[in-house]
Protein backbone atom coordinates (compact mmCIF):
# COMPACT_ATOMS: atom_id res chain seq x y z
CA UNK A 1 -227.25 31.69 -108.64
CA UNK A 2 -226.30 32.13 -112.32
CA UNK A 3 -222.76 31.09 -112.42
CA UNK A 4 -222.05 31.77 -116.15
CA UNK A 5 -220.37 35.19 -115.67
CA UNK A 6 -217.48 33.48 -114.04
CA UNK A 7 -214.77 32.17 -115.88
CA UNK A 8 -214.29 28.76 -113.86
CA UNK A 9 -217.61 27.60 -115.39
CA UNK A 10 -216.64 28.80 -118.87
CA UNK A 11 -215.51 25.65 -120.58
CA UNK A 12 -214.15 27.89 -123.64
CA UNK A 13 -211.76 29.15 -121.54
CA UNK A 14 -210.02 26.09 -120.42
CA UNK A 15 -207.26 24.58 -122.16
CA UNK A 16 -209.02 21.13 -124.57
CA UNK A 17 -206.14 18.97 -123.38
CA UNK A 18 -203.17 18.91 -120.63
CA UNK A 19 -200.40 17.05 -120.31
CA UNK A 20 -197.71 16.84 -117.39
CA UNK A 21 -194.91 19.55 -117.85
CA UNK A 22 -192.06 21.12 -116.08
CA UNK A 23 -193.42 24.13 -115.08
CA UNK A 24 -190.05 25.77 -115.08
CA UNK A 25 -188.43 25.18 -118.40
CA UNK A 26 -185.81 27.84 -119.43
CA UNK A 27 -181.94 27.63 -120.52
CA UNK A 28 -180.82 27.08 -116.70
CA UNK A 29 -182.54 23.98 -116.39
CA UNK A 30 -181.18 22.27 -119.31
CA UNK A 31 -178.53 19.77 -120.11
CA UNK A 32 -176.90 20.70 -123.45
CA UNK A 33 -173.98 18.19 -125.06
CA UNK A 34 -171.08 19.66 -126.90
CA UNK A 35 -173.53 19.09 -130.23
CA UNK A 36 -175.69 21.84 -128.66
CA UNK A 37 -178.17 18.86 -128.18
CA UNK A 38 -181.04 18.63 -125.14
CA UNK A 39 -179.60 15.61 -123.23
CA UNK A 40 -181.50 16.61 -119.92
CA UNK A 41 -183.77 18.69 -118.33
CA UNK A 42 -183.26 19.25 -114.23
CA UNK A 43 -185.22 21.10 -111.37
CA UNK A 44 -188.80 19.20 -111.21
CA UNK A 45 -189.79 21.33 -108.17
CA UNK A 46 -192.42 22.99 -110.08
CA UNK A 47 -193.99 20.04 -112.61
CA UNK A 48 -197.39 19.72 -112.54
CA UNK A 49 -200.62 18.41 -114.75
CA UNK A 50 -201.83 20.99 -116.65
CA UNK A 51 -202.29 23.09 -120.19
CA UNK A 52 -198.81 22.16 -121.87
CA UNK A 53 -197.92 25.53 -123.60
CA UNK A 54 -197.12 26.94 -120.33
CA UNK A 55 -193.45 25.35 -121.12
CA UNK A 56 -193.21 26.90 -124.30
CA UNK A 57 -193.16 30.57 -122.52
CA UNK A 58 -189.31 30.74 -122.01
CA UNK A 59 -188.37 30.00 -125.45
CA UNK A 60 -190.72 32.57 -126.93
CA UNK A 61 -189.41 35.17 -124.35
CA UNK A 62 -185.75 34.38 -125.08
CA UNK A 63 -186.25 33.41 -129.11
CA UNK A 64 -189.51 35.03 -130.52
CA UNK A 65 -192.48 34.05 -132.62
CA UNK A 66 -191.00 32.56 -135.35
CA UNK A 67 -188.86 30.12 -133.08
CA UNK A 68 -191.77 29.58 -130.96
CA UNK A 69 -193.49 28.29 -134.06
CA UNK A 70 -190.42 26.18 -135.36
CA UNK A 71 -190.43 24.38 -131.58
CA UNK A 72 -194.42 23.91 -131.85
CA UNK A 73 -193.85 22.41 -135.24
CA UNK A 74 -191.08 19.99 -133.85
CA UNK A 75 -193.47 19.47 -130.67
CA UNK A 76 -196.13 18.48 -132.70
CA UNK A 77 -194.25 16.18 -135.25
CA UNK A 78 -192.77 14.06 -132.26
CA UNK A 79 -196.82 13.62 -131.55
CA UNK A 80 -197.41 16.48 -128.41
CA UNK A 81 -200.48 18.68 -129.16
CA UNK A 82 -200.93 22.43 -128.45
């Protein structure tokens, strides 16, 4: 059986790296100090191992494209890749 049609075996498709992430990361979830600084994130129910951007959807949902690419910029200075 030629298996190439389906997605699972096309390697292309799948993410080059993966990381552990929230799963669930929007406003609700986190901790903000009185500097409007992150101080915590809560609500781990749905972390998991798998393609990091997925925790990047909120904030381009809620912010847009160009904030989306400020935070990837940030992400990737602190050493994270996308």
């Amino acid at each position: 059986m030629d298996k190439s049609g389906y997605y699972a075996y096309q390697d292309d498709l799948w993410p080059k790296e993966t990381g552990f992430i929230h799963g669930d990361l929007y406003p609700g979830h986190m901790l903000i100090d009185s500097n409007s600084k992150v101080i915590g994130i809560i609500d781990w129910t749905e972390a998991k191992h798998t393609d990091v951007s997925n925790d990047f959807t909120a904030h381009y949902l809620l912010f847009g494209e160009a904030e989306l690419e400020n935070l990837i910029q940030e992400y990737q200075a602190a050493g994270g890749y996308t």
